[in-house]
C-alpha atoms as a PDB file:
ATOM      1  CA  UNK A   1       0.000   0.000   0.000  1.00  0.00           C
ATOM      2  CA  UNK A   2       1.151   3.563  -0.816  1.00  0.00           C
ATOM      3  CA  UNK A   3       0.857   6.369   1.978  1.00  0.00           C
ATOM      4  CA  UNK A   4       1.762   9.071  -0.633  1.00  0.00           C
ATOM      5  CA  UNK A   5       0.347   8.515  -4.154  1.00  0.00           C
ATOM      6  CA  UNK A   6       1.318  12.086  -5.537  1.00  0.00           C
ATOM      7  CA  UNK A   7       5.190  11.237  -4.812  1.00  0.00           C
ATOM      8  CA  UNK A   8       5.201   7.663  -5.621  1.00  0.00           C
ATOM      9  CA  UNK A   9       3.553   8.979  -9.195  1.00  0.00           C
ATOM     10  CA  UNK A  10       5.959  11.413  -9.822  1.00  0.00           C
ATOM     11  CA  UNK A  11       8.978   9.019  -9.151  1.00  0.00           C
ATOM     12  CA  UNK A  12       7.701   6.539 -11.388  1.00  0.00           C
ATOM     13  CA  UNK A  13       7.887   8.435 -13.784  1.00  0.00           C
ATOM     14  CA  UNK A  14      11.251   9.801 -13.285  1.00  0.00           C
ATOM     15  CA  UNK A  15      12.880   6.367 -12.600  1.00  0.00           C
ATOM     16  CA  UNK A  16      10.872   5.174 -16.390  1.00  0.00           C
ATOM     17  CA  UNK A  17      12.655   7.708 -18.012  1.00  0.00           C
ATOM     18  CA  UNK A  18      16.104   7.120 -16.432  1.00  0.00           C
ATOM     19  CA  UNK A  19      15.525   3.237 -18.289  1.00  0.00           C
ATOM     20  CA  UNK A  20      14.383   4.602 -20.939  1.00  0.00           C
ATOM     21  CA  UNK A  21      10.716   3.230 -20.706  1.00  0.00           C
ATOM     22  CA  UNK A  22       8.181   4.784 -23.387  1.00  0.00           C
ATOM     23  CA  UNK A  23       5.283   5.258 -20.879  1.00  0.00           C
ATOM     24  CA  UNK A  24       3.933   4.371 -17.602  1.00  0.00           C
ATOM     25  CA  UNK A  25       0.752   2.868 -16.305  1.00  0.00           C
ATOM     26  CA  UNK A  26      -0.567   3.712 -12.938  1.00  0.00           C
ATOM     27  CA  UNK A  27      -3.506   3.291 -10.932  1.00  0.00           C
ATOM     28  CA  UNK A  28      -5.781   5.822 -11.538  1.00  0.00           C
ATOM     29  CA  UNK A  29      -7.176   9.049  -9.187  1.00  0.00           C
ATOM     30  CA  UNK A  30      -8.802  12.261 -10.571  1.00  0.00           C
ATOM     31  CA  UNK A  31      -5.699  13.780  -8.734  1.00  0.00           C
ATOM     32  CA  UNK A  32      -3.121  12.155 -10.414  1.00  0.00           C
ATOM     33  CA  UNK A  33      -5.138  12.684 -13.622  1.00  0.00           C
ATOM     34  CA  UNK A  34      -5.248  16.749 -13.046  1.00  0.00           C
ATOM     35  CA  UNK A  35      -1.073  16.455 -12.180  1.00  0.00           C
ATOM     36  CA  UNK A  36      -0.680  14.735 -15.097  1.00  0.00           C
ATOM     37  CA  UNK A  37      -2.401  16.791 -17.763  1.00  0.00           C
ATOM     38  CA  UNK A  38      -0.572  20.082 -16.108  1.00  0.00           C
ATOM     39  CA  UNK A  39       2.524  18.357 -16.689  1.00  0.00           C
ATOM     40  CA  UNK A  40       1.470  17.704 -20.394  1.00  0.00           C
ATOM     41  CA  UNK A  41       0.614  21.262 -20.537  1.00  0.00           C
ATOM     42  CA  UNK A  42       4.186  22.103 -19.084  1.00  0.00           C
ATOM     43  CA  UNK A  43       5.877  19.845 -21.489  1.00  0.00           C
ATOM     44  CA  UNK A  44       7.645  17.266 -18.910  1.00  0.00           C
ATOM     45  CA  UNK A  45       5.240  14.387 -20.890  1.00  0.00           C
ATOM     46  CA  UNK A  46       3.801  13.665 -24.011  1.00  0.00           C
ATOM     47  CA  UNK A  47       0.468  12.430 -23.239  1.00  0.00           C
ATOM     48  CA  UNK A  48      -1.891  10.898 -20.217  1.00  0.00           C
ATOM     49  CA  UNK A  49      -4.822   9.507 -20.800  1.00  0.00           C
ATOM     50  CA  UNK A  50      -7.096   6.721 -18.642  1.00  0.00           C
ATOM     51  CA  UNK A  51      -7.585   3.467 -19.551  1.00  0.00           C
ATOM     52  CA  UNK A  52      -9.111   0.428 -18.359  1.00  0.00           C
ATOM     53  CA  UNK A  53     -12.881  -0.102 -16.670  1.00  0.00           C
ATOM     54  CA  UNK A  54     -13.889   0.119 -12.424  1.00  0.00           C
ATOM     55  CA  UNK A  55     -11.392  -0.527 -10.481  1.00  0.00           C
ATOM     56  CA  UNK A  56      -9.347  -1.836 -12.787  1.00  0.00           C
ATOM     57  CA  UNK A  57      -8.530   2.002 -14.335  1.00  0.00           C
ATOM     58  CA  UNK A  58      -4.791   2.678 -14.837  1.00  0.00           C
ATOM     59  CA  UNK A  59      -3.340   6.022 -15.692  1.00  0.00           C
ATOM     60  CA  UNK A  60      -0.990   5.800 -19.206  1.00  0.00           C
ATOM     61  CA  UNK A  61       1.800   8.474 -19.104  1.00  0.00           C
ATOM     62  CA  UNK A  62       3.729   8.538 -22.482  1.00  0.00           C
ATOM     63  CA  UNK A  63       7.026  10.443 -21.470  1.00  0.00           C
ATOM     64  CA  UNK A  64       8.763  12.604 -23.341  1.00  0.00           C
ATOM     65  CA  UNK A  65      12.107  12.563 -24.468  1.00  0.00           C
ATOM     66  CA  UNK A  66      15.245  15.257 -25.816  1.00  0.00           C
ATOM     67  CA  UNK A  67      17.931  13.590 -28.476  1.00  0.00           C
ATOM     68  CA  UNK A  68      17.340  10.566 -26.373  1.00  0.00           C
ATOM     69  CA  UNK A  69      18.038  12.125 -23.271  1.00  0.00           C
ATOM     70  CA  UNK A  70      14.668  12.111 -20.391  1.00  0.00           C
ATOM     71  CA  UNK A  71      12.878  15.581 -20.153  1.00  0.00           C
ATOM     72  CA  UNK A  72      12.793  15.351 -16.763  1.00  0.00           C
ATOM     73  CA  UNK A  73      15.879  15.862 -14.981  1.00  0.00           C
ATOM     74  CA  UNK A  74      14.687  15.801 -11.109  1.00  0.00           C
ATOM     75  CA  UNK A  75      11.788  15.974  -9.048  1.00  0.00           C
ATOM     76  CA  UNK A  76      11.356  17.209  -5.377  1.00  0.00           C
ATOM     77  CA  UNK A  77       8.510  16.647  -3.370  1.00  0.00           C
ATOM     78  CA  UNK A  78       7.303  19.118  -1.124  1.00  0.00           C
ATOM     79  CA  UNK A  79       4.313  18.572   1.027  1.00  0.00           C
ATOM     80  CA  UNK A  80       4.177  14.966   2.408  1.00  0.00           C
ATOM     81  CA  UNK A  81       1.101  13.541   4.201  1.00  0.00           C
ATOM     82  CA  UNK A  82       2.974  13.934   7.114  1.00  0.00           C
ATOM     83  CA  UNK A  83       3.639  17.951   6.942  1.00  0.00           C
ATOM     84  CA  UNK A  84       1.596  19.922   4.556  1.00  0.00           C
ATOM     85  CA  UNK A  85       3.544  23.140   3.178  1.00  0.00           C
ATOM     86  CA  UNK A  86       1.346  25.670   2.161  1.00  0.00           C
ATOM     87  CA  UNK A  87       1.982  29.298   0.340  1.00  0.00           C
ATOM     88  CA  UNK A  88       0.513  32.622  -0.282  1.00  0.00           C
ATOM     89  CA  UNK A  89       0.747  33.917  -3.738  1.00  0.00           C
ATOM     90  CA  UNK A  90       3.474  36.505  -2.550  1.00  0.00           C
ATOM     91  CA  UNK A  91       5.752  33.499  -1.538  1.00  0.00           C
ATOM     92  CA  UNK A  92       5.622  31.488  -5.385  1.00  0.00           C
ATOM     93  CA  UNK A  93       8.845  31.741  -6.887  1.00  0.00           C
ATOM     94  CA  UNK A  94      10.191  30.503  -9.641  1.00  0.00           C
ATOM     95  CA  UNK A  95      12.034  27.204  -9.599  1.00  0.00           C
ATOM     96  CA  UNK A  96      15.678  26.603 -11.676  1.00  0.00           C
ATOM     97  CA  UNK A  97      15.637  30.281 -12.702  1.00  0.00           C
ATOM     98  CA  UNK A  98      11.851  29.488 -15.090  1.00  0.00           C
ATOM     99  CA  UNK A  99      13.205  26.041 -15.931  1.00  0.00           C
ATOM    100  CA  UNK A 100      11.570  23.759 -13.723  1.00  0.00           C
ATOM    101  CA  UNK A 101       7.582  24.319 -12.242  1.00  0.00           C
ATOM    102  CA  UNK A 102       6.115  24.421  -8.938  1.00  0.00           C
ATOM    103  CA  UNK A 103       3.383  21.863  -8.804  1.00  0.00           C
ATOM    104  CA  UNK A 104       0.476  23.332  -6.119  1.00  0.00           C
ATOM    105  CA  UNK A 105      -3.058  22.107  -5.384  1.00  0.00           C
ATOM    106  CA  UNK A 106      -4.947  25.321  -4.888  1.00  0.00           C
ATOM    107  CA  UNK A 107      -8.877  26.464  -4.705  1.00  0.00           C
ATOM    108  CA  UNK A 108      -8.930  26.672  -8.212  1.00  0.00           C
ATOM    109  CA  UNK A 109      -7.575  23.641  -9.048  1.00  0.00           C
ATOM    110  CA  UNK A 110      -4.345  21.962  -9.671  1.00  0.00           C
ATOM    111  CA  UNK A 111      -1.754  25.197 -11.064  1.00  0.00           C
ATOM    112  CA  UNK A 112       1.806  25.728 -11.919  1.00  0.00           C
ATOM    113  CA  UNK A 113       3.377  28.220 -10.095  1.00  0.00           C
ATOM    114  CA  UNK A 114       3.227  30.608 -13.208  1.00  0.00           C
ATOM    115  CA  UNK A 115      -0.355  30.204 -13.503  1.00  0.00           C
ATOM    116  CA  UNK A 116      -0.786  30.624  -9.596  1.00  0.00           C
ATOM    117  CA  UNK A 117       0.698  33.743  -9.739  1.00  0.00           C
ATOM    118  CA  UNK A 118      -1.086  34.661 -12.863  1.00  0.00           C
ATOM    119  CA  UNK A 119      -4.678  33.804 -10.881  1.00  0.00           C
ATOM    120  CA  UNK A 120      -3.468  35.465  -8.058  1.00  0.00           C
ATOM    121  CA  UNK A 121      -4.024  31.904  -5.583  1.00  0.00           C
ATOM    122  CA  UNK A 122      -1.916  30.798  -3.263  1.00  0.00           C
ATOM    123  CA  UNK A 123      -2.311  26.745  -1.974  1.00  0.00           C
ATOM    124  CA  UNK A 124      -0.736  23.593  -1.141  1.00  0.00           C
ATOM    125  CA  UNK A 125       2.673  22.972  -2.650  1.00  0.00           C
ATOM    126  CA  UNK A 126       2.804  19.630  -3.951  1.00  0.00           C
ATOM    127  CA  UNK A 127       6.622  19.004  -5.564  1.00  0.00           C
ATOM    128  CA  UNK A 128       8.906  20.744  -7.908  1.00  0.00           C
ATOM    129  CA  UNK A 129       9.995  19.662 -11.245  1.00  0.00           C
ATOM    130  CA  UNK A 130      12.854  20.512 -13.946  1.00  0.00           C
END
C-alpha cells in the first residue's frame, strides 16, 4: 500500500525515463489525472490519458524525451502527508531560474506556479519539477 500517491507517481515516472521506458501505467485518481495533464501542458510528458474499466482504471503516461536524453531531470517533493507546506501567492517563486515548475493544489484547481501567480491563488505545494 502507498501512503503518498502524488510522490510515488511522480517518481515513477522519473525512474521510467532514467531506463528509458516509453510510458507508464498507474492506478488511476482524478488527482493524479489533473497532475498529469498540467505536466502535459508544461511539457515534462507527451500524453496521459485513462484506460481500463472500475477498479481496474490505470493512468498511461507517455514520457517525453530530448535527443534521447529524459525531459525530466529531477523531481522534489514538497508537502508529504505527514507535513503539509502551504503558500501565499506573494511566496511562489520561480524554480531553476523558469526552468523547472512548482506543482500546487490550490482552490482553483491543480496550477503551476506561473499560472498561480497569474490567478493570483496561493495553496498547497505539492513538488517541484525541472
Amino acid at each position: 500500500m502507498v501512503n503518498d500517491p502524488v510522490a510515488d507517481f511522480i517518481i515513477q515516472l522519473k525512474n521510467a525515463g532514467m531506463v528509458g521506458k516509453a510510458n507508464v501505467a498507474v492506478p488511476y485518481s482524478k488527482l493524479k489525472h489533473a497532475i498529469a495533464d498540467k505536466l502535459v501542458a508544461a511539457g515534462f510528458i507527451t500524453s496521459a490519458e485513462q484506460r481500463g474499466k472500475g477498479v481496474k482504471q490505470e493512468l498511461v503516461c507517455e514520457l517525453r524525451y530530448d535527443a534521447g536524453k529524459h525531459y525530466i531531470r529531477g523531481v522534489q517533493r514538497i508537502s508529504k502527508p505527514g507535513r503539509r507546506l502551504y503558500a501565499g501567492v506573494a511566496e511562489i517563486h520561480p524554480v531553476k531560474f523558469g526552468h523547472g515548475k512548482l506543482i500546487l493544489s490550490t482552490p482553483a484547481g491543480i496550477l503551476t506556479d506561473d499560472e498561480a501567480r497569474e490567478q493570483n491563488v496561493g495553496g498547497e505545494q505539492l513538488f517541484k519539477i525541472w
